[in-house]
Protein backbone atom coordinates (compact mmCIF):
# COMPACT_ATOMS: atom_id res chain seq x y z
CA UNK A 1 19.65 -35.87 88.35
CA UNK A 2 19.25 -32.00 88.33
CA UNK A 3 22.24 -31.41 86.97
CA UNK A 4 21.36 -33.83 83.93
CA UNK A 5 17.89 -31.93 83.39
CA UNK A 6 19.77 -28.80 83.16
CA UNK A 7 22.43 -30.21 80.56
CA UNK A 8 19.57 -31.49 78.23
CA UNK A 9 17.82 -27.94 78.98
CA UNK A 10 21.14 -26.46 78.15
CA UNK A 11 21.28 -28.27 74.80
CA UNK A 12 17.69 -27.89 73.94
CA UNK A 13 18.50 -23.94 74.39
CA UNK A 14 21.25 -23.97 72.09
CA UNK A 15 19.36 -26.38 69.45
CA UNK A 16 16.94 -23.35 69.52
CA UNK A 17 19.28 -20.53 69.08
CA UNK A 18 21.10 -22.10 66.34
CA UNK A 19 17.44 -22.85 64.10
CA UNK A 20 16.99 -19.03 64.94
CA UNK A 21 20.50 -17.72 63.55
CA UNK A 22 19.95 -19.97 60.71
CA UNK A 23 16.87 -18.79 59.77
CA UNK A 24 18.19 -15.24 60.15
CA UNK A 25 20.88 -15.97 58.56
CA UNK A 26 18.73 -17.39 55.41
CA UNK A 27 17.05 -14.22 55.70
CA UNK A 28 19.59 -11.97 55.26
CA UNK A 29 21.05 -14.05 52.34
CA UNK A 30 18.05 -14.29 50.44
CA UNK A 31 17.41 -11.77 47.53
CA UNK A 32 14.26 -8.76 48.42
CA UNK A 33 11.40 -9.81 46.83
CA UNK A 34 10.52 -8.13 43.27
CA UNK A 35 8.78 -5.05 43.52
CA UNK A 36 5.82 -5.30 41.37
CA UNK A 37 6.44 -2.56 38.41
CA UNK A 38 4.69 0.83 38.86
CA UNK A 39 1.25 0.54 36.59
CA UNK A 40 1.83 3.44 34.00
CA UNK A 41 0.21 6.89 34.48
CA UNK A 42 -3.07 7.58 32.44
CA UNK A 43 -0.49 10.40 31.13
CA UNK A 44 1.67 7.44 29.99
CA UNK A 45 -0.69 5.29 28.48
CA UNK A 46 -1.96 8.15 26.91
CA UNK A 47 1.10 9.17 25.03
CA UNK A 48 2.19 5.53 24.17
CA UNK A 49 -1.81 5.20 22.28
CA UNK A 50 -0.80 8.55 20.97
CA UNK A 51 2.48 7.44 19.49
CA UNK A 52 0.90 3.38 18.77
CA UNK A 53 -1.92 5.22 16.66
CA UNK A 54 0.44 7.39 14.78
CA UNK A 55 2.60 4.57 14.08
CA UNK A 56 -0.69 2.78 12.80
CA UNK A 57 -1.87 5.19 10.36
CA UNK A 58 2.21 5.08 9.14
CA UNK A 59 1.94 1.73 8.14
CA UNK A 60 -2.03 2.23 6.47
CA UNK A 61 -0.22 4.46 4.24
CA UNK A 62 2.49 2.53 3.79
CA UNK A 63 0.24 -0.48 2.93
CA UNK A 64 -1.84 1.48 0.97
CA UNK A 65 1.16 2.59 -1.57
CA UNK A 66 2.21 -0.67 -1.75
CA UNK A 67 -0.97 -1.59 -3.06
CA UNK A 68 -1.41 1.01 -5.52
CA UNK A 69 2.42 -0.18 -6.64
CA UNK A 70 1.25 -3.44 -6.65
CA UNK A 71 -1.34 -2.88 -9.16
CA UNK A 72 0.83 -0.83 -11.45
CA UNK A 73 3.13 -3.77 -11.31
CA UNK A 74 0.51 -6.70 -12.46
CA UNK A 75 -1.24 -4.47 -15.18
CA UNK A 76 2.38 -3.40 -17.14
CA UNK A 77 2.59 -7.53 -16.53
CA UNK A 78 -0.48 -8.29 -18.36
CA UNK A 79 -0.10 -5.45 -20.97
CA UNK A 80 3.78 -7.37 -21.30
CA UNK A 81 2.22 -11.01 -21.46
CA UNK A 82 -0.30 -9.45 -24.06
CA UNK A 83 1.99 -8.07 -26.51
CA UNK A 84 4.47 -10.78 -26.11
CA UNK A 85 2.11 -12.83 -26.96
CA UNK A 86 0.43 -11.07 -30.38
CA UNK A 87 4.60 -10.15 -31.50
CA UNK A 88 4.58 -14.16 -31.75
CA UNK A 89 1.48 -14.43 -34.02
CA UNK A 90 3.22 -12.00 -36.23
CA UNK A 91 6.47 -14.10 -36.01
CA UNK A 92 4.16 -16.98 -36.54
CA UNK A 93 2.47 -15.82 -39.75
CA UNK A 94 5.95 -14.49 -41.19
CA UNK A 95 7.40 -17.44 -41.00
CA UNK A 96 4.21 -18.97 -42.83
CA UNK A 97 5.10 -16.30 -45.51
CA UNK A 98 9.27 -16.75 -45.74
CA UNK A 99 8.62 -20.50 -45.66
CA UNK A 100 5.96 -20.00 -48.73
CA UNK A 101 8.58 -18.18 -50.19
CA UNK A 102 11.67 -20.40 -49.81
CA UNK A 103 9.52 -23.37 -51.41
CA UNK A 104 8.98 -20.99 -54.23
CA UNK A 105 12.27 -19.94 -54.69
CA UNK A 106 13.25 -23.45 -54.44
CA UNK A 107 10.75 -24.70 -57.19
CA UNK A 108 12.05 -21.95 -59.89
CA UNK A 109 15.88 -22.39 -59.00
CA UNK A 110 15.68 -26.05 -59.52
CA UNK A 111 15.98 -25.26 -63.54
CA UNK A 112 19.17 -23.45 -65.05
CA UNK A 113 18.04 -19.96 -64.03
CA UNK A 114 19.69 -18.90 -67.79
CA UNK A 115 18.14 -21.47 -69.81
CA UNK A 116 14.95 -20.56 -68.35
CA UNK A 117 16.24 -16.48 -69.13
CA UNK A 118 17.25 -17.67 -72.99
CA UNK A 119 13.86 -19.79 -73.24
CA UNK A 120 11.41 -17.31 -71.84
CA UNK A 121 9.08 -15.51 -74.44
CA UNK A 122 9.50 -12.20 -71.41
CA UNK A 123 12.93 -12.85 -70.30
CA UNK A 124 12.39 -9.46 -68.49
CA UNK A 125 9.84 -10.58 -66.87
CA UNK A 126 11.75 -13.78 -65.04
CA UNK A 127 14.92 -11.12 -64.12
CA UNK A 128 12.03 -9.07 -62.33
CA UNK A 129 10.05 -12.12 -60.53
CA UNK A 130 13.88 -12.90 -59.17
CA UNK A 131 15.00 -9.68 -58.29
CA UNK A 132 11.70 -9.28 -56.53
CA UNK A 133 12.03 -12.57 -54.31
CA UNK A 134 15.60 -12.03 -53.78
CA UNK A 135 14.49 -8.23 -52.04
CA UNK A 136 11.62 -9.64 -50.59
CA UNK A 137 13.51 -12.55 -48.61
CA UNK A 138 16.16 -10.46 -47.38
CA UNK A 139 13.08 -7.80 -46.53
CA UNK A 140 11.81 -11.03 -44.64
CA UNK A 141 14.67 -11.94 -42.61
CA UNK A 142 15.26 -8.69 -41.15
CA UNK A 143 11.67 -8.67 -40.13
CA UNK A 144 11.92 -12.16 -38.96
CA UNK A 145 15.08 -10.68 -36.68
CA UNK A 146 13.07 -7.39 -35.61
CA UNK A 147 10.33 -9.43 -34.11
CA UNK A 148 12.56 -11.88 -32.78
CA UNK A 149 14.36 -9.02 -30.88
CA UNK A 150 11.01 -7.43 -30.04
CA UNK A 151 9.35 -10.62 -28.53
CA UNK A 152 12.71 -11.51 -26.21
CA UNK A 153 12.05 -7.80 -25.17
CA UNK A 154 8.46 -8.31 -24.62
CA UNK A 155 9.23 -11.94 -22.36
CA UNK A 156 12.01 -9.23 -20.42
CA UNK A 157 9.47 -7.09 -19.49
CA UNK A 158 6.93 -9.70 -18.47
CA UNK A 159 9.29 -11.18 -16.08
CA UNK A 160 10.46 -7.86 -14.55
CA UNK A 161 7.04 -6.78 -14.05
CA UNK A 162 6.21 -10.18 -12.63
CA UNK A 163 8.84 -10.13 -10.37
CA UNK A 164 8.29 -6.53 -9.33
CA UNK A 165 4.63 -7.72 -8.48
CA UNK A 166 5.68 -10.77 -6.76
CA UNK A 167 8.29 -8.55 -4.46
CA UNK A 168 5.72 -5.83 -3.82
CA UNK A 169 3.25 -8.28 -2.87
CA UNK A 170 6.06 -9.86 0.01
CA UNK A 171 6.39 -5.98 1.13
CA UNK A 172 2.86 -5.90 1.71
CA UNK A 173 1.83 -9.32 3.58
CA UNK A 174 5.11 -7.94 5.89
CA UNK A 175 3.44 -4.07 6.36
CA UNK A 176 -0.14 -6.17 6.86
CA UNK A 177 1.64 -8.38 9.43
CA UNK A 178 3.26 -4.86 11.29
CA UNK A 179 0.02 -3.56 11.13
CA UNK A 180 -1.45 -6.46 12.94
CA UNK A 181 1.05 -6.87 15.85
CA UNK A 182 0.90 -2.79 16.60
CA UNK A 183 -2.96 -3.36 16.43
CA UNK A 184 -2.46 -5.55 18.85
CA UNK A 185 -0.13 -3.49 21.48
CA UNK A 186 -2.23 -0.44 20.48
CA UNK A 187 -5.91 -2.26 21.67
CA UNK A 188 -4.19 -3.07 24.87
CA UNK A 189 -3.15 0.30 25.96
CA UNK A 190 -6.97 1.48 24.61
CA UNK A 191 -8.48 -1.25 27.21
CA UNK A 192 -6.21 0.40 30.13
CA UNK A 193 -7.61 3.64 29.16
CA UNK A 194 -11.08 2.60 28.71
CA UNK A 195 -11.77 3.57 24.93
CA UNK A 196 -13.01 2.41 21.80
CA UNK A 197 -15.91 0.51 23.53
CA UNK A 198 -18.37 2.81 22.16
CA UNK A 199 -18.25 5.01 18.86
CA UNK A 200 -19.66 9.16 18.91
CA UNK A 201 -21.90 9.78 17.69
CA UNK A 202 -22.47 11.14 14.20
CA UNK A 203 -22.95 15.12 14.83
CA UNK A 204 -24.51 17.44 12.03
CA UNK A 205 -22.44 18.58 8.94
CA UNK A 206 -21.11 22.20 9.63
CA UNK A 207 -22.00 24.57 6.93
CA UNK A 208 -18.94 25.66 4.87
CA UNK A 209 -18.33 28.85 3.10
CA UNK A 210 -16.96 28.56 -0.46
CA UNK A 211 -14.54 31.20 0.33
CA UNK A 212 -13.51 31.31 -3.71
CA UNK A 213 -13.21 26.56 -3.94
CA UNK A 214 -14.86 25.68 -7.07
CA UNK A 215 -18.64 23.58 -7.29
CA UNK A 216 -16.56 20.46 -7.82
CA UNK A 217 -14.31 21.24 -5.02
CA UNK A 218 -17.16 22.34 -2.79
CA UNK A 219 -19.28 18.99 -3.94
CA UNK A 220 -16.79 16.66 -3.01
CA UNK A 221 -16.54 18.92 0.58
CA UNK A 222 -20.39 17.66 1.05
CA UNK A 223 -19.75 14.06 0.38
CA UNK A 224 -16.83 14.02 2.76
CA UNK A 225 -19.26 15.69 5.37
CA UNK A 226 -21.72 13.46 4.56
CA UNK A 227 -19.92 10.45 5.89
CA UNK A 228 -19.11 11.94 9.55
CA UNK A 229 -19.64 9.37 12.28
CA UNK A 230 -18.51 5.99 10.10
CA UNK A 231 -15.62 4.57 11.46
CA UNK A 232 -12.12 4.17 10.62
CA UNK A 233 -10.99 0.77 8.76
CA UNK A 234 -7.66 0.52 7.61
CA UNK A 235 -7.69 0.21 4.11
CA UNK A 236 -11.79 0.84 4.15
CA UNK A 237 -13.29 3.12 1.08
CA UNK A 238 -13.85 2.67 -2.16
CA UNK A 239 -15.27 5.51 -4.93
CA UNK A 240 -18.21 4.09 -4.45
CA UNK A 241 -18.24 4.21 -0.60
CA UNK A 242 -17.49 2.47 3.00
CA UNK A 243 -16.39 -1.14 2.68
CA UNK A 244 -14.53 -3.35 4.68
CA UNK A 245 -10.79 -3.06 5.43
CA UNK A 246 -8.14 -5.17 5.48
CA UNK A 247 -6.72 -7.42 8.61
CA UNK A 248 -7.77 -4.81 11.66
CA UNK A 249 -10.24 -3.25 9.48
CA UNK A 250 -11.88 -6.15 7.91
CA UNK A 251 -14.65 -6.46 10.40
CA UNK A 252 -15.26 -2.40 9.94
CA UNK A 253 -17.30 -0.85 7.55
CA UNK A 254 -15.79 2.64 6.90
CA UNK A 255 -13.24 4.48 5.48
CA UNK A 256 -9.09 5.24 6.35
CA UNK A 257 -8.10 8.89 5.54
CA UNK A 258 -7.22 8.44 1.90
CA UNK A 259 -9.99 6.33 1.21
CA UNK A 260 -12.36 9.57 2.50
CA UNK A 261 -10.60 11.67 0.41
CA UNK A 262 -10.83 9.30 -2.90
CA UNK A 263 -14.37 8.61 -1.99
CA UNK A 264 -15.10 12.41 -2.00
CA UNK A 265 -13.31 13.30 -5.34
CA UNK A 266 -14.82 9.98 -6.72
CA UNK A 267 -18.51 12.06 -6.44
CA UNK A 268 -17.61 14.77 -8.89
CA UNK A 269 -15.96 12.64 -11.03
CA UNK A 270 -12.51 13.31 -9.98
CA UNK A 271 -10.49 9.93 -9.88
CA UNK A 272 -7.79 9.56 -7.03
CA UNK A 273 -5.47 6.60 -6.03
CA UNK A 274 -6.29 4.99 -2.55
CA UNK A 275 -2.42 6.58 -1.42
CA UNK A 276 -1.97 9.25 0.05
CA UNK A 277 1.84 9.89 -1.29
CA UNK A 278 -0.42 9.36 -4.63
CA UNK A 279 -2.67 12.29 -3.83
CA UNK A 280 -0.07 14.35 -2.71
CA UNK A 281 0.89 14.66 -6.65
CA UNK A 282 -2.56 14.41 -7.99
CA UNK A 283 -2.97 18.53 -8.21
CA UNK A 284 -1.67 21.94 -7.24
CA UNK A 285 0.33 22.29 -4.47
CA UNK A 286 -0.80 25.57 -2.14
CA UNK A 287 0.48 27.00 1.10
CA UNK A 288 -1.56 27.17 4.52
CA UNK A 289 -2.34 30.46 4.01
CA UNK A 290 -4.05 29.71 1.06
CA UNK A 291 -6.25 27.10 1.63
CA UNK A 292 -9.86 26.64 0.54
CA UNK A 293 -12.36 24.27 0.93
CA UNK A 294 -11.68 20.88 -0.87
CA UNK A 295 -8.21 21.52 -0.54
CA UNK A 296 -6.39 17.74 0.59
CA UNK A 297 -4.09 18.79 3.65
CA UNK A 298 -1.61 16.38 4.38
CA UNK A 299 0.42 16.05 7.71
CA UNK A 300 3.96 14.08 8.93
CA UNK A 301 7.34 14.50 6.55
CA UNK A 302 6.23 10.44 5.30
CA UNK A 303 2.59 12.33 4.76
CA UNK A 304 1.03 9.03 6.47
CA UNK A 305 -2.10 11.28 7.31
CA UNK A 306 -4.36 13.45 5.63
CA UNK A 307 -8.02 15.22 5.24
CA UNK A 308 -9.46 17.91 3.59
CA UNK A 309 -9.86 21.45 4.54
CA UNK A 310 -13.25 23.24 5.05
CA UNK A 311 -12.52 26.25 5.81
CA UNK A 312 -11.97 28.22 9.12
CA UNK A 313 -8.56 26.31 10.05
CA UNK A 314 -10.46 22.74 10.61
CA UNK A 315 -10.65 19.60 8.43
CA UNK A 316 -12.84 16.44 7.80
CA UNK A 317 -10.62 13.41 8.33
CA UNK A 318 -10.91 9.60 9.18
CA UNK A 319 -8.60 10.05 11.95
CA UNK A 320 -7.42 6.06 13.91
CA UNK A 321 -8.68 3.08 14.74
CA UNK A 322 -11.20 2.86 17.43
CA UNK A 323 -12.71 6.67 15.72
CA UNK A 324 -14.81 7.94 12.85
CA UNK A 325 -14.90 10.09 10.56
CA UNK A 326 -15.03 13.91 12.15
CA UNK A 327 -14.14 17.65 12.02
CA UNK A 328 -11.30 18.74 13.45
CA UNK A 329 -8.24 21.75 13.35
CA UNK A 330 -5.66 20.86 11.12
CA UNK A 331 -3.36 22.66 14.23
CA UNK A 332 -1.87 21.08 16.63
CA UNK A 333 -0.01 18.46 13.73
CA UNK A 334 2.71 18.57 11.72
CA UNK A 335 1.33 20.21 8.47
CA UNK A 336 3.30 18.74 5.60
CA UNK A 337 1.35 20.47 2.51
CA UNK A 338 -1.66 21.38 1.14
CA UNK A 339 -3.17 20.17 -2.52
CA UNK A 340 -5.78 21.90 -4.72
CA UNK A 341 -7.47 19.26 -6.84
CA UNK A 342 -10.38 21.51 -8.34
């Protein structure tokens, strides 16, 4: 009897041992667990909103040039469709005139042209009346043929311009869409940092010394300055102020950095495109050294940002998303050029 106790024993002890090696054995076979991934360093996240925000204001400019193009593009279509359109009146009321003609030509060659010449009391006078419709119909066909070549040129143009509206307007929906998705990855790094909740607040306009700008220049200085503490919209400003942007900016009242600028210029009756590339080529160009207040500075070898200098190395700009409109040193950034417009 014992030595059947110790043989089940025995067997129980093994059962045991081999569940343990298994499960050891399992062990060792299975795969570590994942590591959770390092959260990134406020350093990190701080250099990926730097580079998201940059990227952001690439594509505002970007937008915004394709929506200056796109304008171009539908008014040389209208102005196209609109002289198509009175090339075929002409055509229309010249054909009235060869047709009158014809009839008329018709109606006197239907008699023997030299019984009528040997019949005639002014025999002169019926060699004249058909020398004079025979010039003016051939007159009338090469008109007829000149319009006909102008209005297929006219129809050409329409369609180009149509179709260059049509493809500019694809290249935009595709920059808005970008825009959207960096938006997007950009507000996400902004919550891990803790920003954009709450807006500065709008400080007091620094006094600027003229330092040689002209009164417009210096007026459109004061309207810029005037707007400090509005926020950034993407594709915000108008020349008559703020308004609301365009897909991140459409619930923002406020202004991007060429809208500022176009706003400014718009007060002293200077009119500027909503581009930055635009404004770029809208006056004289002048080195750092040189600048004086009302000068547009422009920044980034694709000039996707801008402001405009006041004087004492700083700048009034509508800098990114989540900001508003402030003073700051033009240092610090890639200075691409600066632009005298008054």
């Amino acid at each position: 009897m014992l030595r059947g106790a110790d043989a089940r024993l025995s067997r129980l002890a093994l059962s045991a041992t081999g569940s343990v090696a298994a499960v050891a054995l399992v062990t060792l076979l299975a795969p570590p667990p994942a590591s959770a991934e390092p959260e990134p360093s406020r350093r990190e996240l701080t250099a990926q909103q730097r580079e998201l925000t940059d990227e952001a204001e690439r594509l505002t400019e970007q937008f915004n040039g394709l929506r200056v193009r796109l304008q171009q593009s539908q008014r040389a279509a209208k102005a196209a469709e609109q002289n198509a359109r009175r090339q075929q009146q002409a055509l229309e009321e010249l054909r009235g005139e060869v047709a009158t003609m014809a009839a008329e030509t018709y109606k006197n060659g239907s008699a023997d042209p030299s019984a009528a010449f040997v019949s005639s009391s002014d025999p002169q006078a019926v060699l004249d009346r058909s020398a004079t419709m025979d010039y003016f119909a051939r007159q009338n066909g090469t008109r007829v043929a000149a319009l006909l070549r102008t209005i297929q040129a006219s129809q050409r143009a329409q369609k180009s311009a149509s179709d260059r509206a049509r493809q500019v307007e694809q290249l935009a929906a595709d920059s808005q869409r970008k825009k959207k998705e960096l938006e997007g990855k950009l507000a996400k790094v902004e919550r891990k940092l803790n920003i954009g909740a709450a807006l500065p607040k709008k400080g007091a306009a620094p006094a600027v010394d003229p330092d040689g700008a002209s009164a417009k220049a210096m007026g459109a200085v004061k309207a810029a300055l005037g707007q400090l503490g509005l926020p950034y919209s993407w594709g915000g400003g108008t020349p008559s102020g703020p308004s609301f942007g365009i897909a991140q900016g459409s619930n923002i009242k406020g202004f991007d950095c060429s809208g500022l600028t176009m706003y400014a210029y718009a007060q002293v009756g200077i009119k500027l495109p909503h581009y930055t590339g635009s404004q770029f080529n809208a006056g004289t160009r002048v080195s750092r050294g040189a600048l004086r207040p009302g000068d547009l500075v422009f920044f980034h070898s694709d000039l996707h940002h801008m402001g405009m200098y006041i004087g004492n190395g700083k700048m009034v700009h509508a800098p990114q998303t989540g900001d508003v409109i402030k003073v700051s040193p033009i240092s610090g950034r890639p200075f691409a050029g600066g632009v005298r417009i008054a």
